[in-house]
Protein backbone atom coordinates (compact mmCIF):
# COMPACT_ATOMS: atom_id res chain seq x y z
CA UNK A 1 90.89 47.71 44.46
CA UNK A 2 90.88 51.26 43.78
CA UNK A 3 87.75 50.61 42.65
CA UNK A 4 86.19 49.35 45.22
CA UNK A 5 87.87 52.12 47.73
CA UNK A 6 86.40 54.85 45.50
CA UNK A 7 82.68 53.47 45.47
CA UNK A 8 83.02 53.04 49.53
CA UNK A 9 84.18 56.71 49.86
CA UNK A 10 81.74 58.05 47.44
CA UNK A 11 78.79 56.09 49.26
CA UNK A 12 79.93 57.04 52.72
CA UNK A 13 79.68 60.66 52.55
CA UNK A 14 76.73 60.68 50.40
CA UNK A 15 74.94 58.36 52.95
CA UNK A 16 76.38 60.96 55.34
CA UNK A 17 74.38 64.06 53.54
CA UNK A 18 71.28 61.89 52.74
CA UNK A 19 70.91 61.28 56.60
CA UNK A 20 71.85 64.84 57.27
CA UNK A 21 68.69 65.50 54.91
CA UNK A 22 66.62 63.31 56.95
CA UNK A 23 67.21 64.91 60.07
CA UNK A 24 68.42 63.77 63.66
CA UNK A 25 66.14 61.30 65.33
CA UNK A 26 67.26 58.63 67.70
CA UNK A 27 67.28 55.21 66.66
CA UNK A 28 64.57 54.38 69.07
CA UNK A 29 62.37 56.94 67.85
CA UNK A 30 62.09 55.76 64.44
CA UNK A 31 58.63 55.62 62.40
CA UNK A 32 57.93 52.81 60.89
CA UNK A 33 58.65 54.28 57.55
CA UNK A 34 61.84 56.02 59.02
CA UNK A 35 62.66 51.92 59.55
CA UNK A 36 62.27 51.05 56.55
CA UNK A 37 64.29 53.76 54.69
CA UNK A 38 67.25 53.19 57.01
CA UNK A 39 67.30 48.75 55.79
CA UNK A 40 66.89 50.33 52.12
CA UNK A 41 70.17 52.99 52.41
CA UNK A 42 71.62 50.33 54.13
CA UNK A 43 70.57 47.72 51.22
CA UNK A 44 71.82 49.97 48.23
CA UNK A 45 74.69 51.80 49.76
CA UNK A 46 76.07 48.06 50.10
CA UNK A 47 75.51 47.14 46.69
CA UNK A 48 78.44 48.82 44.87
CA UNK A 49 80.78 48.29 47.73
CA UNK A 50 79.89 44.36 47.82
CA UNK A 51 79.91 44.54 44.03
CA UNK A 52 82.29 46.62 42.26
CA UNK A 53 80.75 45.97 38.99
CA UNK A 54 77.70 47.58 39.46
CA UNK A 55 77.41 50.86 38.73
CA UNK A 56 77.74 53.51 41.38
CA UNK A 57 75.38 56.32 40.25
CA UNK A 58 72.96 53.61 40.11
CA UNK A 59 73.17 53.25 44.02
CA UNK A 60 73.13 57.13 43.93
CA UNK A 61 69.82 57.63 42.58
CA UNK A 62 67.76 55.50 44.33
CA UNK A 63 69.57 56.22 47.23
CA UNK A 64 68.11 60.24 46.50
CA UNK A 65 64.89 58.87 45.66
CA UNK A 66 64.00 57.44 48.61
CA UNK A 67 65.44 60.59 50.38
CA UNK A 68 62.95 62.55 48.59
CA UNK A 69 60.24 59.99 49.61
CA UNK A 70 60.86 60.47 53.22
CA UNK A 71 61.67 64.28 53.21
CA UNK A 72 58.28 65.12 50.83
CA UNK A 73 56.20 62.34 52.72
CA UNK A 74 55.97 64.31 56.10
CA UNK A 75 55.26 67.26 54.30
CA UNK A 76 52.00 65.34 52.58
CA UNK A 77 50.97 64.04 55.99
CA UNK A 78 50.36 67.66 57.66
CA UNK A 79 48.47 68.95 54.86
CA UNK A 80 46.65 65.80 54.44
CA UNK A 81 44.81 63.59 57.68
CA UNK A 82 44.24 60.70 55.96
CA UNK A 83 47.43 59.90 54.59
CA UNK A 84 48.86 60.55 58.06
CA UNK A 85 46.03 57.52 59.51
CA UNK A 86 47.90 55.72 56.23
CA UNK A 87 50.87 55.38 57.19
CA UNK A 88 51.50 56.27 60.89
CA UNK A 89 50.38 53.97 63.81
CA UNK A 90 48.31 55.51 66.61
CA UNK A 91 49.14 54.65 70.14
CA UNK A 92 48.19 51.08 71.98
CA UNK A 93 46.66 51.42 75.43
CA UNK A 94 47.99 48.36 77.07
CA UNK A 95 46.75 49.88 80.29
CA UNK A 96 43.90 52.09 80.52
CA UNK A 97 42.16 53.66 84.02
CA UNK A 98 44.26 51.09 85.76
CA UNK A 99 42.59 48.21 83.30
CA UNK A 100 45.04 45.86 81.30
CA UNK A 101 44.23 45.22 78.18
CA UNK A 102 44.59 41.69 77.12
CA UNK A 103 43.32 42.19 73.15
CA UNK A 104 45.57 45.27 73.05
CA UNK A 105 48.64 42.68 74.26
CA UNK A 106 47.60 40.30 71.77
CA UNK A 107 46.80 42.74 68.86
CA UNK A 108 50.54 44.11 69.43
CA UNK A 109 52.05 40.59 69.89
CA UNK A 110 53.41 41.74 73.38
CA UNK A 111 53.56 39.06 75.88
CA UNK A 112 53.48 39.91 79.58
CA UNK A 113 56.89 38.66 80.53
CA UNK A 114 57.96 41.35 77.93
CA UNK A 115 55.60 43.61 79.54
CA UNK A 116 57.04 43.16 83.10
CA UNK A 117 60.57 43.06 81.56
CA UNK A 118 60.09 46.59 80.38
CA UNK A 119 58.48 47.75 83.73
CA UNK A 120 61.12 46.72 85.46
CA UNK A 121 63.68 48.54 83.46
CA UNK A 122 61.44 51.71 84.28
CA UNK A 123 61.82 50.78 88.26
CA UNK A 124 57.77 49.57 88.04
CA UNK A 125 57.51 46.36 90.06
CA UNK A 126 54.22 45.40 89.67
CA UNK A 127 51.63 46.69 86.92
CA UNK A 128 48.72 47.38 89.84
CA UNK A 129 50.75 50.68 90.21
CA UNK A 130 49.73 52.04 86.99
CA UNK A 131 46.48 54.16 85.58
CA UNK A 132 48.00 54.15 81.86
CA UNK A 133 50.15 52.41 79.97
CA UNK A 134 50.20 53.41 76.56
CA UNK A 135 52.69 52.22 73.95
CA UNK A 136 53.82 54.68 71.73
CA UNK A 137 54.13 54.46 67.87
CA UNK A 138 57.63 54.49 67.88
CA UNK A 139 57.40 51.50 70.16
CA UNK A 140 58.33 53.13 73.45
CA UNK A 141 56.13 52.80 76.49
CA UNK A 142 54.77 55.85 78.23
CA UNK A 143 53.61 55.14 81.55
CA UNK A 144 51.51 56.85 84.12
CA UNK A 145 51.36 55.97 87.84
CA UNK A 146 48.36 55.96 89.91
CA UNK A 147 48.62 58.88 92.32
CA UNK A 148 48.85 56.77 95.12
CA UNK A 149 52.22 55.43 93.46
CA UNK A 150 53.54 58.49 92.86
CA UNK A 151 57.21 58.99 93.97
CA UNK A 152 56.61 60.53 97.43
CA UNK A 153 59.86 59.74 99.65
CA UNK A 154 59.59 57.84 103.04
CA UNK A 155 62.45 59.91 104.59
CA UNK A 156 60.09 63.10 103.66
CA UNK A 157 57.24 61.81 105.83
CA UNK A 158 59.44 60.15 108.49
CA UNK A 159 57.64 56.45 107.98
CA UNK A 160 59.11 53.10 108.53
CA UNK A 161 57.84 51.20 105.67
CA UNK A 162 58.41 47.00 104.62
CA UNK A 163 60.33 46.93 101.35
CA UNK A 164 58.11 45.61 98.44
CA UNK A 165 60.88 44.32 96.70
CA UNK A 166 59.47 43.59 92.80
CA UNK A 167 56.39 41.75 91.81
CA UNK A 168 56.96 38.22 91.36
CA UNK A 169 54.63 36.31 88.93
CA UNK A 170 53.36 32.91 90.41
CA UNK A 171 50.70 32.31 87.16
CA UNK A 172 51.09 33.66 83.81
CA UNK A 173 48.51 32.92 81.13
CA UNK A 174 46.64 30.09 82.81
CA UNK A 175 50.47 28.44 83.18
CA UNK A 176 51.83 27.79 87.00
CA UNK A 177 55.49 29.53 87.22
CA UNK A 178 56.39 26.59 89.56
CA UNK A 179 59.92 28.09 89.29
CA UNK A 180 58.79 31.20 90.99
CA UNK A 181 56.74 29.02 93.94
CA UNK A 182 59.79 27.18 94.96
CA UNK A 183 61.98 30.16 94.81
CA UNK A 184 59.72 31.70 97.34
CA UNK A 185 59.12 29.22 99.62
CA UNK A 186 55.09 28.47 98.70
CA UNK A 187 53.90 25.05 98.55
CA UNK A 188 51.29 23.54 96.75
CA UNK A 189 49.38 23.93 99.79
CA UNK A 190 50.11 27.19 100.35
CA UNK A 191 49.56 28.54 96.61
CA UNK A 192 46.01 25.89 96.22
CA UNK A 193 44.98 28.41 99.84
CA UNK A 194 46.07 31.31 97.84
CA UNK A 195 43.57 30.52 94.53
CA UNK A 196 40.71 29.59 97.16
CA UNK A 197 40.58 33.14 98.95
CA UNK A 198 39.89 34.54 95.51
CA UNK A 199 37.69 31.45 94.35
CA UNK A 200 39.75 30.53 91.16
CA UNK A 201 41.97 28.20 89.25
CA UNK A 202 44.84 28.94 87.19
CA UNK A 203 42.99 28.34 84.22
CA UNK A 204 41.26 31.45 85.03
CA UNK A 205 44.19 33.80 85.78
CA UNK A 206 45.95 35.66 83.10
CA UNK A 207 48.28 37.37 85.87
CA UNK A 208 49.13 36.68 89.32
CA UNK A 209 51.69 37.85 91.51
CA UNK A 210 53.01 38.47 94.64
CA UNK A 211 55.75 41.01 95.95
CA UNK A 212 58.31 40.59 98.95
CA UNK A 213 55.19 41.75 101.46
CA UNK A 214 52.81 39.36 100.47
CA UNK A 215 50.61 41.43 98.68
CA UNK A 216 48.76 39.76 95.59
CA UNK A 217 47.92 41.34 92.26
CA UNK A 218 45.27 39.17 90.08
CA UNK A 219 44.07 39.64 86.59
CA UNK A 220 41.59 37.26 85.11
CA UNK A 221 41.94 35.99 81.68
CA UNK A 222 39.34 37.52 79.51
CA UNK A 223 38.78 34.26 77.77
CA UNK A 224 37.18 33.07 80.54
CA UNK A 225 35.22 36.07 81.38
CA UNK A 226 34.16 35.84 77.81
CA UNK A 227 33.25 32.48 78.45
CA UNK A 228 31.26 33.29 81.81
CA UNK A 229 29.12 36.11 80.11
CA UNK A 230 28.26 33.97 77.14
């Protein structure tokens, strides 16, 4: 037992000055190599508390080692380009010039219910509203409004304007949120009038949806404008 409450204490503060070492940096800003040195302290500093028997300098060195990795590493990377292109991501544009990028989606394994999840979280109700999108290589999104979607307050400018509420998706990825229709009230009459004014099926619609005014956003799926241009 005594043991065991000696190998914690020693690991705790050492993992304390190896972190110290590292420098501060929020979780969510971690590199990916910042990731993966934070699962291996975790790994190692376990292993002599889980395991008594083992011993603890053992833990200790590769516990420095890795340290060293990580402080020396950075160091490399400004003195040398292409070991930076190594081993650091470069940013995603998951929305350029008001375009969405479908490959860059699919390249990142983002879906766009994640997608609007995170807008919405941000206060972005529907993805028309932005010029760039750009996902960061700590996996954060930066995003970029189009100047007409720029925070400009009503009160300021003395308008009465409707409320657009948030962007509700009626088709995602070819697939008919059905869900969504009923919710709001729209028919299959309704929604089949809805695909006609834009000349399209759902098998042709990678995004569609519709806020609390009735305005409709559309993106095609690029698989079918592939198809089209072939």
């Amino acid at each position: 037992m005594i043991r065991l409450i000696l190998h914690t204490v020693i690991i705790y503060f050492f993992l304390i000055l190896a972190m110290r070492l590292m420098g501060k940096r929020q979780l969510g800003e971690l590199q990916l190599s910042e990731l993966i040195t934070t699962i291996l302290l975790s790994e190692i500093a376990a292993a002599p508390i889980t395991n008594p028997d083992l011993p603890i300098h053992h833990a200790m060195i590769s516990i420095a080692i890795i340290i060293f990795f990580e402080i020396i590493i950075p160091l490399m990377m400004s003195r040398f380009t292409f070991l930076k292109r190594l081993i650091e991501s470069k940013p995603s544009y998951i929305i350029f010039k008001g375009s969405l990028s479908q490959k860059e989606m699919k390249k990142n394994r983002i879906t766009i219910e994640e997608l609007m999840a995170a807008l919405r979280t941000k206060n972005i109700s529907d993805i028309s509203e932005l010029q760039y999108l750009i996902l960061e290589p700590n996996g954060k999104l930066s995003y970029f409004p189009k100047e007409n979607a720029r925070s400009v307050t009503v009160e300021d400018l003395k308008l009465s304007v409707k409320e657009k509420g948030v962007a509700h998706p009626l088709v995602i990825d070819k697939v008919v949120c059905t869900k969504n229709l009923k919710m709001l009230n729209i028919d299959k009459a309704l929604f089949e009038q809805m695909l006609s004014r834009y000349n399209i099926t759902p098998n042709e619609i990678f995004l569609m949806t519709i806020d609390d005014t009735g305005n409709i956003n559309l993106i095609k799926s690029e698989d079918q404008l592939k198809n089209k241009a072939k």
